[in-house]
C-alpha atoms as a PDB file:
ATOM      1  CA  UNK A   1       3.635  38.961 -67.979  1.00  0.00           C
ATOM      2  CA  UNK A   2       6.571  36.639 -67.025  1.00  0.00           C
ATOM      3  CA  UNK A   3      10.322  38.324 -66.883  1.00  0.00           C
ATOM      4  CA  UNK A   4      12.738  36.267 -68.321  1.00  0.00           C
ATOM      5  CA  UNK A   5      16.228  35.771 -66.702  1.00  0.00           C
ATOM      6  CA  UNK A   6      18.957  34.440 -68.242  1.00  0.00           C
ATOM      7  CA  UNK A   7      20.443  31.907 -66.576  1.00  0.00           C
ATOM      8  CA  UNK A   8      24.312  30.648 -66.456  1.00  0.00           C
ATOM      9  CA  UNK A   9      24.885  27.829 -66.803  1.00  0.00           C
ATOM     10  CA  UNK A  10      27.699  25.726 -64.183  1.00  0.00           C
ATOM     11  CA  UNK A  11      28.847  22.122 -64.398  1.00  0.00           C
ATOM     12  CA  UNK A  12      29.381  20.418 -60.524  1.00  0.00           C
ATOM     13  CA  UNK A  13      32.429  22.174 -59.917  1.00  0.00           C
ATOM     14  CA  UNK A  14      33.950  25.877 -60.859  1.00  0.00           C
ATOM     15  CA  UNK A  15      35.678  28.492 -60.670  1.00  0.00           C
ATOM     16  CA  UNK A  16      35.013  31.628 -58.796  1.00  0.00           C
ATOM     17  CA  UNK A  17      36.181  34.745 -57.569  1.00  0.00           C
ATOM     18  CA  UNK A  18      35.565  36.342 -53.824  1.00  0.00           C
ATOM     19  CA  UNK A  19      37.185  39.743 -54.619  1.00  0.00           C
ATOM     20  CA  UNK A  20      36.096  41.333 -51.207  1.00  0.00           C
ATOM     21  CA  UNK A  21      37.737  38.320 -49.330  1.00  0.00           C
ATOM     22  CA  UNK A  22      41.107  38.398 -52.005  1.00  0.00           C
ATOM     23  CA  UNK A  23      40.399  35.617 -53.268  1.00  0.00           C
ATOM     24  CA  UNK A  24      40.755  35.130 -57.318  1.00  0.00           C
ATOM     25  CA  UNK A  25      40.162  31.892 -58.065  1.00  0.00           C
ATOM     26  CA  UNK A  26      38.747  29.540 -55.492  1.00  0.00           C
ATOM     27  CA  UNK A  27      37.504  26.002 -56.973  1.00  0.00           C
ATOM     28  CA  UNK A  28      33.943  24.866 -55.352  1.00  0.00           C
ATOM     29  CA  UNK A  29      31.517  22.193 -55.630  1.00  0.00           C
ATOM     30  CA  UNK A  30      28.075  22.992 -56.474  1.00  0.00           C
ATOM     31  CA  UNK A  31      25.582  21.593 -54.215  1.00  0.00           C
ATOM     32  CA  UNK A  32      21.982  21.908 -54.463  1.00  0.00           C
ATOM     33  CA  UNK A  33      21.521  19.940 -51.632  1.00  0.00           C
ATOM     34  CA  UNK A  34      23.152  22.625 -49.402  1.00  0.00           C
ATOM     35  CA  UNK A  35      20.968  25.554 -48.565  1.00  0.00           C
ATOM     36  CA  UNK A  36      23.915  27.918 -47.578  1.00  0.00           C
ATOM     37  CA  UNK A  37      27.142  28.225 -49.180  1.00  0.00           C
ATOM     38  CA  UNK A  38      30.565  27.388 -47.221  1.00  0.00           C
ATOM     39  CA  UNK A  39      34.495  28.143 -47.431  1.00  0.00           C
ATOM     40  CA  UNK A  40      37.164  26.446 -45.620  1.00  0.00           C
ATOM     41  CA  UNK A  41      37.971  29.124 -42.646  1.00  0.00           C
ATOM     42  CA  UNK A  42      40.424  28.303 -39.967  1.00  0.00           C
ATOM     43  CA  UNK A  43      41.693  30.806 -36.931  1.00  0.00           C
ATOM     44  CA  UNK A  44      38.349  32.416 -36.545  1.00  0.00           C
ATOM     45  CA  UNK A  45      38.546  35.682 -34.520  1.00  0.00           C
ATOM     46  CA  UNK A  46      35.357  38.406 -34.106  1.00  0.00           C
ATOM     47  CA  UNK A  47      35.956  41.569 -33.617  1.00  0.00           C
ATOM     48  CA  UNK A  48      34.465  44.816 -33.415  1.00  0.00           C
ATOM     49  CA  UNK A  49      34.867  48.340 -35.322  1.00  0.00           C
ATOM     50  CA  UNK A  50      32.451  51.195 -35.569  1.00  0.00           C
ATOM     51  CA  UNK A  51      29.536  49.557 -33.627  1.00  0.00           C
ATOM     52  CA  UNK A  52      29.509  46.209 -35.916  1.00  0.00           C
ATOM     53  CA  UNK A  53      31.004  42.941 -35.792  1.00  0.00           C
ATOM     54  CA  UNK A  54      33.923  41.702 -37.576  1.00  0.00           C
ATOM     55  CA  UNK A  55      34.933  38.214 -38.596  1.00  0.00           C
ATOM     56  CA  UNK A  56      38.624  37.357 -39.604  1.00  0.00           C
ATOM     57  CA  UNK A  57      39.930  34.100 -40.691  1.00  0.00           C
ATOM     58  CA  UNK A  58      42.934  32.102 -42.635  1.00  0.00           C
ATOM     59  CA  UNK A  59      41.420  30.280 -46.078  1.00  0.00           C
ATOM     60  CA  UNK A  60      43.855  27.793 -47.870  1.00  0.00           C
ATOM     61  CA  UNK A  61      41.632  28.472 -51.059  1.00  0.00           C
ATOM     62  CA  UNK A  62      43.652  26.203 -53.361  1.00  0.00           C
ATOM     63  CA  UNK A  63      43.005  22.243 -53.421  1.00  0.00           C
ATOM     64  CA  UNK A  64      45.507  19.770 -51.900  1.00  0.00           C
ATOM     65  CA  UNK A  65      47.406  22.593 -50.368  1.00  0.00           C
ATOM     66  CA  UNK A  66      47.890  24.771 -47.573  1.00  0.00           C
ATOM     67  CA  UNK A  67      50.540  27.013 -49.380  1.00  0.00           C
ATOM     68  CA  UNK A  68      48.477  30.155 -50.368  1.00  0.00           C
ATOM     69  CA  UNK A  69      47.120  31.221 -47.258  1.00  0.00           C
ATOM     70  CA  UNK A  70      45.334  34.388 -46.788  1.00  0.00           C
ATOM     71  CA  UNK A  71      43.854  36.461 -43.824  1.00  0.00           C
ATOM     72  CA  UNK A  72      40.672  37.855 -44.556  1.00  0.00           C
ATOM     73  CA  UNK A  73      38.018  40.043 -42.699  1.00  0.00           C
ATOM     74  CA  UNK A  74      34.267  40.411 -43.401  1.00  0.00           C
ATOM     75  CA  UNK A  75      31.288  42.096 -41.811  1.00  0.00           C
ATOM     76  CA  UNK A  76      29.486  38.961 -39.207  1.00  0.00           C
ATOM     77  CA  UNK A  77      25.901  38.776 -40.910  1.00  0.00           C
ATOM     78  CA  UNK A  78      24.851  36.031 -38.099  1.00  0.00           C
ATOM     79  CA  UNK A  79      25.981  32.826 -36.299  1.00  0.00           C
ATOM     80  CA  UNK A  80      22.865  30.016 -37.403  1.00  0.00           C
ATOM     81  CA  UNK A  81      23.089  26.384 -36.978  1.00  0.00           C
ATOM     82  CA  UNK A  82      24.209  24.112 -39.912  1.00  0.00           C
ATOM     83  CA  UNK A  83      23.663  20.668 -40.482  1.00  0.00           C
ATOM     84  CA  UNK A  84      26.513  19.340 -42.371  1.00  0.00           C
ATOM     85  CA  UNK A  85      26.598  16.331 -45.063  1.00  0.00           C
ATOM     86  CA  UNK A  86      26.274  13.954 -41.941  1.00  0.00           C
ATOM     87  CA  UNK A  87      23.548  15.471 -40.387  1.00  0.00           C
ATOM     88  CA  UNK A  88      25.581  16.720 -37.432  1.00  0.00           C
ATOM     89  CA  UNK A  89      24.263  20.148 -36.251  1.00  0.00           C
ATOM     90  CA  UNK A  90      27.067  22.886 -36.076  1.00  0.00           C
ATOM     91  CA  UNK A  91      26.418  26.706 -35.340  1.00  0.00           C
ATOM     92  CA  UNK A  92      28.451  28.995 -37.547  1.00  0.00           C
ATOM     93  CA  UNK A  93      29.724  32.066 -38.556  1.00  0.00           C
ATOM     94  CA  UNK A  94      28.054  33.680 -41.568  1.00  0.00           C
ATOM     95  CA  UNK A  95      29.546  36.415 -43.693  1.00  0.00           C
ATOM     96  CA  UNK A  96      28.219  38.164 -47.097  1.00  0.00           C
ATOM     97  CA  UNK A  97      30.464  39.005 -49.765  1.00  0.00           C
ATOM     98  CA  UNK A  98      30.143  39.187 -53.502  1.00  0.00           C
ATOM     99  CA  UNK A  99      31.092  36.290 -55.966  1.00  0.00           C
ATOM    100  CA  UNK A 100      31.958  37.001 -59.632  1.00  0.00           C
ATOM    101  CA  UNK A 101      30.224  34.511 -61.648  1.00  0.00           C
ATOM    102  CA  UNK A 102      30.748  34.990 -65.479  1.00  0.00           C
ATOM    103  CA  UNK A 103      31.663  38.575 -64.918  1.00  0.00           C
ATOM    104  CA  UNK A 104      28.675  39.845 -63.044  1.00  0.00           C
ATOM    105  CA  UNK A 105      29.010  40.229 -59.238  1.00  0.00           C
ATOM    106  CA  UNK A 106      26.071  39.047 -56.505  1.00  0.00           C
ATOM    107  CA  UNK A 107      25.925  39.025 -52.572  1.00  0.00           C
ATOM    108  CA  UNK A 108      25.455  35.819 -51.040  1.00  0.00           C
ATOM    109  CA  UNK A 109      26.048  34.004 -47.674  1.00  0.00           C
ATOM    110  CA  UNK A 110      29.267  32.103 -46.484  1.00  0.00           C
ATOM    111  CA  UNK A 111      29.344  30.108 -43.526  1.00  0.00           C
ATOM    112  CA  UNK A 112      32.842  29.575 -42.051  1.00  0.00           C
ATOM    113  CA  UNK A 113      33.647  25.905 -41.925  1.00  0.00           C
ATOM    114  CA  UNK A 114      35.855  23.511 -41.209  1.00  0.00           C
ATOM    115  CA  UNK A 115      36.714  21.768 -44.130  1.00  0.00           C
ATOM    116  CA  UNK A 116      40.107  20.261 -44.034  1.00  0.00           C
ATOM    117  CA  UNK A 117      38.429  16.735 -44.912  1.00  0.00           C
ATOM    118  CA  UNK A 118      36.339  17.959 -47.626  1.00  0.00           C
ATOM    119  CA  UNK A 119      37.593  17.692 -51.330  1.00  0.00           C
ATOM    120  CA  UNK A 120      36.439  20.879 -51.949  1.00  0.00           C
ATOM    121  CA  UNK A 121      37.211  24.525 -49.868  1.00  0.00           C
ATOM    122  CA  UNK A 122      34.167  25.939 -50.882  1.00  0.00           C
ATOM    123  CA  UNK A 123      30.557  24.595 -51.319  1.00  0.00           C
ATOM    124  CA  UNK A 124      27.864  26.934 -53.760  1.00  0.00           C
ATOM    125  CA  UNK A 125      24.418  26.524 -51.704  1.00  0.00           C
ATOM    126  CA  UNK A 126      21.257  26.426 -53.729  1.00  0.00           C
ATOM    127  CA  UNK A 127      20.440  30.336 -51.844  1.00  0.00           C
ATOM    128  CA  UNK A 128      23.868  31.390 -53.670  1.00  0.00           C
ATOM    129  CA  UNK A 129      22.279  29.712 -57.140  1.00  0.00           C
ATOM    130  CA  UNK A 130      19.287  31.136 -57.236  1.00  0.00           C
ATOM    131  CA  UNK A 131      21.320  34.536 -56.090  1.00  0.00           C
ATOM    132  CA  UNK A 132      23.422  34.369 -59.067  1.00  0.00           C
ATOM    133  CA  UNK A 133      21.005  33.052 -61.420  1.00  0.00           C
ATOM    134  CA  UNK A 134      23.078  29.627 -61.797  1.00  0.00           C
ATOM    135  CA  UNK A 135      21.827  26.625 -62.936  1.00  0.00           C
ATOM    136  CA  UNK A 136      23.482  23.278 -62.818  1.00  0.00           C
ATOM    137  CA  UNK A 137      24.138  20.066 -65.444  1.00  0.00           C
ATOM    138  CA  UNK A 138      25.554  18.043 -63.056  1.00  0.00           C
ATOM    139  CA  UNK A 139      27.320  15.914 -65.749  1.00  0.00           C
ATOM    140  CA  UNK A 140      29.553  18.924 -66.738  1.00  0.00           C
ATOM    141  CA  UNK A 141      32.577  20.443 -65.345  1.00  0.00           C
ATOM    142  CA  UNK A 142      34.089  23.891 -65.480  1.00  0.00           C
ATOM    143  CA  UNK A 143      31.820  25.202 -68.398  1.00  0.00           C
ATOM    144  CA  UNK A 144      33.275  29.248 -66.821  1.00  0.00           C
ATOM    145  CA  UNK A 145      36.844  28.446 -67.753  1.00  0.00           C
ATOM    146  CA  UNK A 146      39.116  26.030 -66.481  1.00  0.00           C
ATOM    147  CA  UNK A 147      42.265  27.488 -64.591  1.00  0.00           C
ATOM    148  CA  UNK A 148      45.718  25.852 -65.441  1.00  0.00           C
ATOM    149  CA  UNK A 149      47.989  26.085 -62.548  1.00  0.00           C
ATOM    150  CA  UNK A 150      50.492  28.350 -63.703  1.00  0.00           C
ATOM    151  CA  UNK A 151      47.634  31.059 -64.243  1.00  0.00           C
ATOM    152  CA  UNK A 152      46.647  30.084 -60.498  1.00  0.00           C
ATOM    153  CA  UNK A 153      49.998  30.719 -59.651  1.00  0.00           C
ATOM    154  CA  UNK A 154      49.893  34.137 -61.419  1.00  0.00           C
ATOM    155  CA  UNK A 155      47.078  35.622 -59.629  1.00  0.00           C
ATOM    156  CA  UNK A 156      47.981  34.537 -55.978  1.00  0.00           C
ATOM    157  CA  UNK A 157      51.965  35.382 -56.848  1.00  0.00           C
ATOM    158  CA  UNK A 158      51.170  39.178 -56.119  1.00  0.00           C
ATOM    159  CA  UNK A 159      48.633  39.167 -53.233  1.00  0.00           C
ATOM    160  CA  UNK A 160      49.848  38.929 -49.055  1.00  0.00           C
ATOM    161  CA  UNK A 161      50.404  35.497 -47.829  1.00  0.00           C
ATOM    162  CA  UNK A 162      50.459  34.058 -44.664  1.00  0.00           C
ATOM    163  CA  UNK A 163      53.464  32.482 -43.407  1.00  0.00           C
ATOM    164  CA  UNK A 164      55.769  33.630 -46.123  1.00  0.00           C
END
């Protein structure tokens, strides 16, 4: 017998939610090229609470600006070694949070990355896909809702920011 799963569908970029991290809306590429997903982290600081290790870092989640910028914290998962889009081998921080996709919640990995020069502050690995049962047309955009920016503006008008 074969279970079905139904499958969302994503264009190469959307819209997300890290709810855990504060985040409500973070725009990211999706890459099924990149095994593990990744989010722009800067000021990376471990820590440790109860027995367990602690990561906390800023994220700039917004495109072409560093004006919403939030602390966050998450339980360390593991430091592993990356290869980036270049091939360069980085090790990393890696986190697990939940991502709302379409409504539904799922745990996947984050590595913390530096990603000033990327287009994009977050990346969707292919782990993250198959996580969150996401499959890609890669000639689409935003098929889970496009954002205008006075509704980003909305949800990051009430949360803590950094250097207010």
């Amino acid at each position: 017998m074969v279970l079905m799963t139904t499958k969302t569908l994503v264009g190469w970029e959307e819209w997300f939610s890290l709810p855990e991290l504060g985040l409500p809306a973070i725009k990211a590429k999706i890459d099924s090229g990149a095994k593990t997903s990744s989010i722009h982290a800067t000021q990376i600081k471990v820590s440790e609470e109860d027995g367990r290790q602690y990561v906390s870092f800023n994220v700039c989640p917004l495109q072409k600006t560093v004006k919403h910028k939030l602390r966050c914290k998450a339980l360390l998962v593991d430091r592993r070694y990356v290869s980036d889009s270049g091939g360069h081998k980085e090790k990393r921080y890696v986190i697990k949070t939940p991502i709302v996709v379409n409504g539904k919640s799922y745990d996947i990995e984050i590595t913390l990355a530096d990603r000033k020069t990327m287009a994009f502050r977050m990346l969707l690995g292919r782990k993250a896909m198959r996580a969150a049962h996401i499959i890609v047309d890669p000639a689409k955009s935003c098929c889970l809702g496009k954002h205008k920016n006075s509704e980003i503006k909305t949800l990051y008008e009430n949360i803590e920011l950094l250097g207010k």
